[in-house]
Protein backbone atom coordinates (compact mmCIF):
# COMPACT_ATOMS: atom_id res chain seq x y z
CA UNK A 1 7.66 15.46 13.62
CA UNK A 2 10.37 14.04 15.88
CA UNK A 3 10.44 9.82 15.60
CA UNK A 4 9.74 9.82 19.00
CA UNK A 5 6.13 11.21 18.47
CA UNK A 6 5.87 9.39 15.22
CA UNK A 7 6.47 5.89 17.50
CA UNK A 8 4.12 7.37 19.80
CA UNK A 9 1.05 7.67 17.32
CA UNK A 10 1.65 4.34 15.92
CA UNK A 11 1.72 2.44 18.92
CA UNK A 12 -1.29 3.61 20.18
CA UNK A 13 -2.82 2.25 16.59
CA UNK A 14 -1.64 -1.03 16.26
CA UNK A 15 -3.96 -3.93 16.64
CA UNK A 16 -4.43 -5.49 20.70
CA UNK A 17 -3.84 -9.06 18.37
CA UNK A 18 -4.17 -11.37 15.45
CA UNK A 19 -7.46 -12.69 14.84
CA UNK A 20 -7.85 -15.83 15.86
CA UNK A 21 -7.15 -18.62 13.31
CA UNK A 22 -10.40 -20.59 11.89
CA UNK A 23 -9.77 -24.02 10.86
CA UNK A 24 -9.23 -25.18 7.21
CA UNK A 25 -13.37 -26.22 7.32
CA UNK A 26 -14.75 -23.68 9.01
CA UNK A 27 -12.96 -21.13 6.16
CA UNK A 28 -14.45 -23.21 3.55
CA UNK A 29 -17.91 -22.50 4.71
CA UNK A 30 -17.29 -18.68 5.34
CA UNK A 31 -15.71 -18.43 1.66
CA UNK A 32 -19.06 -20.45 0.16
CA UNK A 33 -21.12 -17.88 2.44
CA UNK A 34 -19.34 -14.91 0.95
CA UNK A 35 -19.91 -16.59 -2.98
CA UNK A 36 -23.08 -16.38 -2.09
CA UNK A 37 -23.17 -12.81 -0.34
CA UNK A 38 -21.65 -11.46 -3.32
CA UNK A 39 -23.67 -12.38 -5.71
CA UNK A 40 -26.96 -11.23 -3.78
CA UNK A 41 -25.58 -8.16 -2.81
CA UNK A 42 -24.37 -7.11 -6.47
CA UNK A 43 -20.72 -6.78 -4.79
CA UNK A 44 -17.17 -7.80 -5.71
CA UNK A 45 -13.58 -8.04 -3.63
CA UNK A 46 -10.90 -6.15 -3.98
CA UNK A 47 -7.83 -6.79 -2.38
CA UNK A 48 -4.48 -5.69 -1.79
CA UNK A 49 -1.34 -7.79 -2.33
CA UNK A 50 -0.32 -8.06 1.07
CA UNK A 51 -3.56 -9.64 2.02
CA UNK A 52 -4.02 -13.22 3.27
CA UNK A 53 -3.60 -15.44 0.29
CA UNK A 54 -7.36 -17.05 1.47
CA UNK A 55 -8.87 -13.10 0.93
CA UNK A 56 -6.87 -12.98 -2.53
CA UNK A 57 -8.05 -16.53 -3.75
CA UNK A 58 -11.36 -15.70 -2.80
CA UNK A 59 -11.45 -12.64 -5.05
CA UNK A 60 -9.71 -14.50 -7.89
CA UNK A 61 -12.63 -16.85 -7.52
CA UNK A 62 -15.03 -14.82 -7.61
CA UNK A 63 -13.82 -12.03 -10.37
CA UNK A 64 -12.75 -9.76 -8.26
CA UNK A 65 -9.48 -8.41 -8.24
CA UNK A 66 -6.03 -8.42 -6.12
CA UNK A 67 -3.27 -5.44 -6.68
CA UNK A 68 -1.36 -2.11 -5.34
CA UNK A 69 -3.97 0.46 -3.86
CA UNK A 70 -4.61 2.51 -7.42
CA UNK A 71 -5.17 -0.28 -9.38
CA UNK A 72 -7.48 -1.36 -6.85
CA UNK A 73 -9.58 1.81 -7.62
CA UNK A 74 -9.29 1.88 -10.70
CA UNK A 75 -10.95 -1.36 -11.10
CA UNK A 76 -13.95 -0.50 -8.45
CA UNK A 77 -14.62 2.44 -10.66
CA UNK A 78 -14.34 0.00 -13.92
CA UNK A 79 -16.17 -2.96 -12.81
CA UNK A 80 -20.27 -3.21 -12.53
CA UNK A 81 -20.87 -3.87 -8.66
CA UNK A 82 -22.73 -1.61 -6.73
CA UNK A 83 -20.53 -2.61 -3.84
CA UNK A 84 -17.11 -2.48 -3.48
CA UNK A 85 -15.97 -5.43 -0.58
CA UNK A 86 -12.08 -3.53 -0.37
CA UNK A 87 -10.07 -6.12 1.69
CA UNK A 88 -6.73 -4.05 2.37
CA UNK A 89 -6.02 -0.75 4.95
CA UNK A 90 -8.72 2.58 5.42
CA UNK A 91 -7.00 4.84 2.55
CA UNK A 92 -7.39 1.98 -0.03
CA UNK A 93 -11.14 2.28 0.83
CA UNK A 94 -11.36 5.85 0.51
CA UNK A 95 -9.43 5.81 -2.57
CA UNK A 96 -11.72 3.31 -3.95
CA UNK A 97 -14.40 5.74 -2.73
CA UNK A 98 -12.74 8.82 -4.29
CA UNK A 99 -13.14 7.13 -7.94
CA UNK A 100 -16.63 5.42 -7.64
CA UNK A 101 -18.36 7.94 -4.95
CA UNK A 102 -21.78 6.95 -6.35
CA UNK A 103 -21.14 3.15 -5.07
CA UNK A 104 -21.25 1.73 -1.97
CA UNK A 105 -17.44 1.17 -0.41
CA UNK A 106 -16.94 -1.36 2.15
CA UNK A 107 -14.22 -2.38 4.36
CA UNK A 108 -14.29 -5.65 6.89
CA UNK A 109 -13.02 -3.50 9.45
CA UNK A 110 -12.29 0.07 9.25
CA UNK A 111 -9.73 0.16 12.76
CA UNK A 112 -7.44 -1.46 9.56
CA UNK A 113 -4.68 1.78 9.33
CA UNK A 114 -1.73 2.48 7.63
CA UNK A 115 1.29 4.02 9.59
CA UNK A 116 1.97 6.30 6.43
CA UNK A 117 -1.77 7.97 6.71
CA UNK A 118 -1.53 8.14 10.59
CA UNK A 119 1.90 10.20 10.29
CA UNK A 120 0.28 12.76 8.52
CA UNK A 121 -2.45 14.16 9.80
CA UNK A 122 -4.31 16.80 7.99
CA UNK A 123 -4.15 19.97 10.48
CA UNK A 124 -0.60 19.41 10.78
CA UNK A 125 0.22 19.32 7.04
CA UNK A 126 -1.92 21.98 6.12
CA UNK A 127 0.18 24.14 8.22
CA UNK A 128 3.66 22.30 6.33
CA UNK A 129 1.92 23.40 3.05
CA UNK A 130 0.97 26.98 4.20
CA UNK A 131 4.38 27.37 5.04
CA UNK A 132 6.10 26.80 1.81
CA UNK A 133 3.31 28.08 -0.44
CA UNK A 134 6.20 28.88 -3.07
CA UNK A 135 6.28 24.63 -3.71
CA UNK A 136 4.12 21.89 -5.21
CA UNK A 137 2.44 19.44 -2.70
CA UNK A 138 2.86 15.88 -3.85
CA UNK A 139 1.66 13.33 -1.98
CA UNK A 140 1.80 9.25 -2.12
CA UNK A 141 -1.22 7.20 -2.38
CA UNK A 142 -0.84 6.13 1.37
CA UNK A 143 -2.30 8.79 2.71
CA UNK A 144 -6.01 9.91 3.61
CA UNK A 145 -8.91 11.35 1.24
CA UNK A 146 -7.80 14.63 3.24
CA UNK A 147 -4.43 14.68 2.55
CA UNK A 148 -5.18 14.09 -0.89
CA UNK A 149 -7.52 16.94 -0.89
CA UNK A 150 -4.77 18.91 -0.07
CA UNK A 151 -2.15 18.02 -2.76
CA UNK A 152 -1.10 19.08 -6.23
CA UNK A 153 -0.63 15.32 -7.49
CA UNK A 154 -1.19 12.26 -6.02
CA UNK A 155 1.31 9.48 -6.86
CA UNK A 156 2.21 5.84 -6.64
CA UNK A 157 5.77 4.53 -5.93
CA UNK A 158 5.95 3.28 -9.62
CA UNK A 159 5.35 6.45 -11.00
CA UNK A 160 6.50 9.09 -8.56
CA UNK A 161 10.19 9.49 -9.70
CA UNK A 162 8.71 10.10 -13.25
CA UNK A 163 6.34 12.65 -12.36
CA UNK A 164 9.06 14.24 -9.81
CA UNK A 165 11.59 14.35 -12.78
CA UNK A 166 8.59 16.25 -14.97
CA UNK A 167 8.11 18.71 -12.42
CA UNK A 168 11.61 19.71 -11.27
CA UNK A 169 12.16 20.16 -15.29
CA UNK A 170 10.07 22.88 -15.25
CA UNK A 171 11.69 24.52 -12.40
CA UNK A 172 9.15 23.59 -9.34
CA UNK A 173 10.21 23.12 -5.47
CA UNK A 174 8.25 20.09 -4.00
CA UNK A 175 6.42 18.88 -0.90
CA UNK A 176 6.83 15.67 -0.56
CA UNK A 177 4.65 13.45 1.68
CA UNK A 178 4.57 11.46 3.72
CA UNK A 179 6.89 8.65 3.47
CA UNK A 180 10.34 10.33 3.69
CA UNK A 181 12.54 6.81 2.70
CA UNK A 182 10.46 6.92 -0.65
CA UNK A 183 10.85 10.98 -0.50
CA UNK A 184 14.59 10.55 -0.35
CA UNK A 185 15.18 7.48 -3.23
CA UNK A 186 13.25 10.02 -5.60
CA UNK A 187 14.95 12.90 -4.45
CA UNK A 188 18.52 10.65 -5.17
CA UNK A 189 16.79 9.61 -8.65
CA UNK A 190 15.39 12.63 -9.56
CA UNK A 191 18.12 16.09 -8.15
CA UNK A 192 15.12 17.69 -7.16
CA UNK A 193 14.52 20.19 -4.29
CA UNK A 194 12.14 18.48 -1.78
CA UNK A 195 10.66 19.26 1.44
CA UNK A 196 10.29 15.48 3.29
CA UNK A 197 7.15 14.95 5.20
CA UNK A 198 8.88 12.75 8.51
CA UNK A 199 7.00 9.31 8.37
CA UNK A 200 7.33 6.00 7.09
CA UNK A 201 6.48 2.08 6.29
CA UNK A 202 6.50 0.12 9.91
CA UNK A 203 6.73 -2.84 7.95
CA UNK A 204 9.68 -0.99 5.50
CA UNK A 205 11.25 0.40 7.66
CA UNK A 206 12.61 -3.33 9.41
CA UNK A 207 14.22 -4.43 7.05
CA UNK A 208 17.95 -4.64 8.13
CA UNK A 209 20.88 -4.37 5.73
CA UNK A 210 23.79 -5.97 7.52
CA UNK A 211 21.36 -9.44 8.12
CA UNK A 212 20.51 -9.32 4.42
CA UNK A 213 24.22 -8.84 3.25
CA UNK A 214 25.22 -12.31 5.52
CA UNK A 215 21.83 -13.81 3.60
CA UNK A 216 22.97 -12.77 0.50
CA UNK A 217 26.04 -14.07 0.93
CA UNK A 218 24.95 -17.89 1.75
CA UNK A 219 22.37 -17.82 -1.14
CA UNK A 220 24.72 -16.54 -3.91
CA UNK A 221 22.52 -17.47 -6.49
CA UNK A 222 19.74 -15.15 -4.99
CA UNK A 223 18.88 -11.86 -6.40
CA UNK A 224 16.90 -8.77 -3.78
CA UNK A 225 14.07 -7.31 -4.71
CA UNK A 226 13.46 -4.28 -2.52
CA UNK A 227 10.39 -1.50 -2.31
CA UNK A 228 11.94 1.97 -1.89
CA UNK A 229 9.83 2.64 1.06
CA UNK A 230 12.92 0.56 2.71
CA UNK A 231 16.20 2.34 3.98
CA UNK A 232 18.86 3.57 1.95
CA UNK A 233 21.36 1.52 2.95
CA UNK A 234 18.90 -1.86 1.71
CA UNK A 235 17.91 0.00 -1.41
CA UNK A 236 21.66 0.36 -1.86
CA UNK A 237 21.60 -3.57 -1.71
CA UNK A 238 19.21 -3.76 -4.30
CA UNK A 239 19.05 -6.04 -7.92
CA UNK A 240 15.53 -4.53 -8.42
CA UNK A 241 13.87 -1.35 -6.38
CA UNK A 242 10.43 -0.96 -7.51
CA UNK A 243 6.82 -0.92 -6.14
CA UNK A 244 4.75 -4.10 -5.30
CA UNK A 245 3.57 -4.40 -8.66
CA UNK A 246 7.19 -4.06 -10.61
CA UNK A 247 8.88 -6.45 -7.62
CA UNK A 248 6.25 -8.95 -9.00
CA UNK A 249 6.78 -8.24 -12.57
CA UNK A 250 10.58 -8.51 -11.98
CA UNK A 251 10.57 -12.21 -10.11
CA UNK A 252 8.60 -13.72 -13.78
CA UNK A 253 11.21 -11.77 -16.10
CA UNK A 254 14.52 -11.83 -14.19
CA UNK A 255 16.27 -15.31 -14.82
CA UNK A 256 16.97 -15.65 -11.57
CA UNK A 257 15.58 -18.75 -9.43
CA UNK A 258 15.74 -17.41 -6.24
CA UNK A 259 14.80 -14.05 -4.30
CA UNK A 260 14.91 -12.53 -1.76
CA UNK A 261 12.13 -10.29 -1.15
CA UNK A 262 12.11 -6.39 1.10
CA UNK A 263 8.30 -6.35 1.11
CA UNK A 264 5.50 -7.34 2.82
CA UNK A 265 5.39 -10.94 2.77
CA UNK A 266 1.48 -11.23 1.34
CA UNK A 267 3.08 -10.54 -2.14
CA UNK A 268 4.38 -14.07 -1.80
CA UNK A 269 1.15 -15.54 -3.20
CA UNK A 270 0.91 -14.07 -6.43
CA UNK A 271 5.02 -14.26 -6.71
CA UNK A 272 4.67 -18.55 -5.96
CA UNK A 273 1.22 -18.39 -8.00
CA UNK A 274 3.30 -16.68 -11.31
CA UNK A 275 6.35 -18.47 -10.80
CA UNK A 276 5.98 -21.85 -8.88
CA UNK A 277 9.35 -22.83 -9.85
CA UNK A 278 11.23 -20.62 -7.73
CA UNK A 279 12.06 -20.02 -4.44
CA UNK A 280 10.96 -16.71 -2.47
CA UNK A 281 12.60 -15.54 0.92
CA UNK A 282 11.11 -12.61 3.08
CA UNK A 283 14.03 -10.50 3.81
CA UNK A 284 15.66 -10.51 7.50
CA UNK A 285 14.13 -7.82 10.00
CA UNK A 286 16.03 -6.00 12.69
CA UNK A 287 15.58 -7.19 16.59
CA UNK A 288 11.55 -7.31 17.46
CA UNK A 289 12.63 -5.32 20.45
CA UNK A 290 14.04 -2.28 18.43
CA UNK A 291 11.31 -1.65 16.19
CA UNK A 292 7.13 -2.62 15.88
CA UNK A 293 7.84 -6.38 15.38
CA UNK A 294 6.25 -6.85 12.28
CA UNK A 295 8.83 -8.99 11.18
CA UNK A 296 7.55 -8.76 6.87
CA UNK A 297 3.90 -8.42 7.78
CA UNK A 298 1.53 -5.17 7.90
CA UNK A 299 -0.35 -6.26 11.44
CA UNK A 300 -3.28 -3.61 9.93
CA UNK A 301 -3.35 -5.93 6.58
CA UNK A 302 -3.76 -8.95 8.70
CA UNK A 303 -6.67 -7.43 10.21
CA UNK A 304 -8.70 -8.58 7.06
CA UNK A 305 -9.87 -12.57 7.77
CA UNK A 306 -12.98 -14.12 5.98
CA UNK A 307 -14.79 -13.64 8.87
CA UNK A 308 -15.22 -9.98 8.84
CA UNK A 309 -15.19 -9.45 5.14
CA UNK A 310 -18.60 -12.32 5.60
CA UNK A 311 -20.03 -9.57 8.42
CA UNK A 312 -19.29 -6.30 6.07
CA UNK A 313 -21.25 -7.89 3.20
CA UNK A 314 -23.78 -9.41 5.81
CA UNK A 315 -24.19 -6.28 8.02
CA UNK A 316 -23.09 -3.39 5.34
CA UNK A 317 -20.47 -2.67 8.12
CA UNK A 318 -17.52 -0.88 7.77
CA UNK A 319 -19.00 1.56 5.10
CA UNK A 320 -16.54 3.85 3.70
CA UNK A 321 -18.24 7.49 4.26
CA UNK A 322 -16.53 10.96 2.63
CA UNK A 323 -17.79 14.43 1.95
CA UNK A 324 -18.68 15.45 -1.46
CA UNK A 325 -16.35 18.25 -1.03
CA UNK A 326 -13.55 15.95 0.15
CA UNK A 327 -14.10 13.46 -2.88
CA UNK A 328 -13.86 16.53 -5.34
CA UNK A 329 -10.78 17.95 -4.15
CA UNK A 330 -9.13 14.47 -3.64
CA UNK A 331 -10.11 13.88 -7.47
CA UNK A 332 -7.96 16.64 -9.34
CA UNK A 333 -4.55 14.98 -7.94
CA UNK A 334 -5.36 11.61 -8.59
CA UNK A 335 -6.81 12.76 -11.91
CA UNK A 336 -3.53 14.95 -13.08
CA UNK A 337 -1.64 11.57 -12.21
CA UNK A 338 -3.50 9.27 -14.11
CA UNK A 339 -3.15 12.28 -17.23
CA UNK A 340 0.12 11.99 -16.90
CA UNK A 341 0.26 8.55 -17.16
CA UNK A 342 -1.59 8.27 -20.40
CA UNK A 343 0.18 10.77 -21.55
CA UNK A 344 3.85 9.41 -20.89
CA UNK A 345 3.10 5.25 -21.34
């Protein structure tokens, strides 16, 4: 898929604006009415990192849960709701679905994307796949139940390089899909041979090395922390690379008092909450005009206010919806993952 038609897809997905802003009382009242929601409707939040820090107090609150899409899941599947309030973008819901298909997944508004799942669309990967039948299709976690259902493994960025590194050991050719910046820092880590799916992180993808060398430069004293859905050349950059989870991790164990930070800027919250001491910096973007202007912020994550995650509860909008057949293929990848995981902790 040229870039061209990539640029063309996403465009036509991202959100008319930003919801408009509530004042500080009027978000007080919708976060009591959601208490309350949640408790009648046997239901509990889950939410994403790069949500609004409002959406990820609110599920502290009310013992719910905030992290990367898997963990996220993981804990819907754990936890005893019925309903599953996921405040993030549509695959996180369907993932959450995948694991807990008997409960009731909802999302406040399901138009919430992901540029990673809209570059790879099923029909057109199936035909990638049936192509070069001679490799193993792994995919990432940002990606559709129907991708999924397709793949040999599904993976997250912090474990993808190890379960690359297993599988080129024993001799396999991959498929790798669909971000191809992430596809090429495991392919660098890892020697193996890999087919790239041609998509990637709008929000990633901005992040410009040259402005963060001359920002580097006037805060000495500051060390980068950088997801490897980013460019080479700002991986390259790099103190830490890592996923959301291990760039978190990494600003409450390095000794460093300062960071800057290649991610989307909703990790802030938890980063400031762990570590109120130290000072956080979103990493410079390239020109608005070049790119999708997102500027350190997912405009599909920002989708998610307290108003519609009050209506989804209220209404049972946004329900997440997947064939059993779907959910049962999806399973075995996600499954052989989390295997391999236990296996190799």
């Amino acid at each position: 898929m040229e870039n061209q038609e990539f640029n063309r897809k996403i465009k036509k997905h991202l959100p008319a604006k930003a919801p408009e802003k509530l004042s500080d009382k009027e978000n007080r009242l919708l976060a009591d009415e959601i208490k309350q929601l949640l408790k009648q409707k046997n239901a509990v939040i889950i939410a994403h990192y790069y949500t609004d820090p409002m959406i990820q107090k609110l599920a502290e609150e009310t013992g719910g849960f905030i992290g990367d899409s898997l963990e996220m899941a993981r804990f819907g599947a754990e936890h005893a709701a019925k309903t599953l309030l996921v405040a993030g973008v549509r695959f996180m819901g369907e993932s959450a679905k995948i694991l807990s298909p008997e409960k009731t997944v909802l999302m406040p508004d399901l138009a919430a994307e992901c540029s990673l799942d809209l570059g790879c669309e099923p029909e057109e990967f199936k035909k990638f796949c049936a192509a070069n039948p001679d490799r193993v299709v792994v995919v990432y976690a940002n990606t559709s139940a129907e991708i999924k259902a397709l793949a040999d493994w599904t993976v997250t960025s912090s474990i993808a390089v190890d379960v690359v590194k297993h599988l080129a050991g024993e001799g396999k050719k991959i498929i790798w899909a669909p971000d191809r910046y992430l596809g090429d820092y495991i392919q660098r880590r890892t020697g193996a041979d890999m087919l790239l799916w041609n998509a990637c992180c709008i929000v990633h993808v901005e992040f410009d090395a040259d402005k963060i060398k001359s920002l580097k430069a006037a805060n000495p004293d500051a060390e980068l922390l950088v997801h490897p859905e980013s460019q080479p050349e700002v991986i390259a950059l790099a103190d830490v690379t890592g996923s959301t989870s291990q760039l978190l991790q990494a600003s409450k164990t390095r000794p460093a008092k300062k960071f800057i930070v290649a991610t989307e800027s909703g990790i802030f919250y938890k980063m400031q909450q762990a570590c109120p001491e130290k000072t956080f910096i979103i990493a410079p973007t390239k020109a608005p005009s070049e790119l999708y202007q997102c500027e350190g912020n997912c405009p599909w994550m920002k989708m998610n206010n307290l108003q519609n995650l009050r209506d989804a509860l209220k209404n049972r909008s946004g329900e997440i919806r997947l064939a059993p057949e779907i959910i049962e293929k999806a399973l075995l990848p996600l499954s052989r993952m989390l295997e391999f995981r236990k296996k190799h902790s």
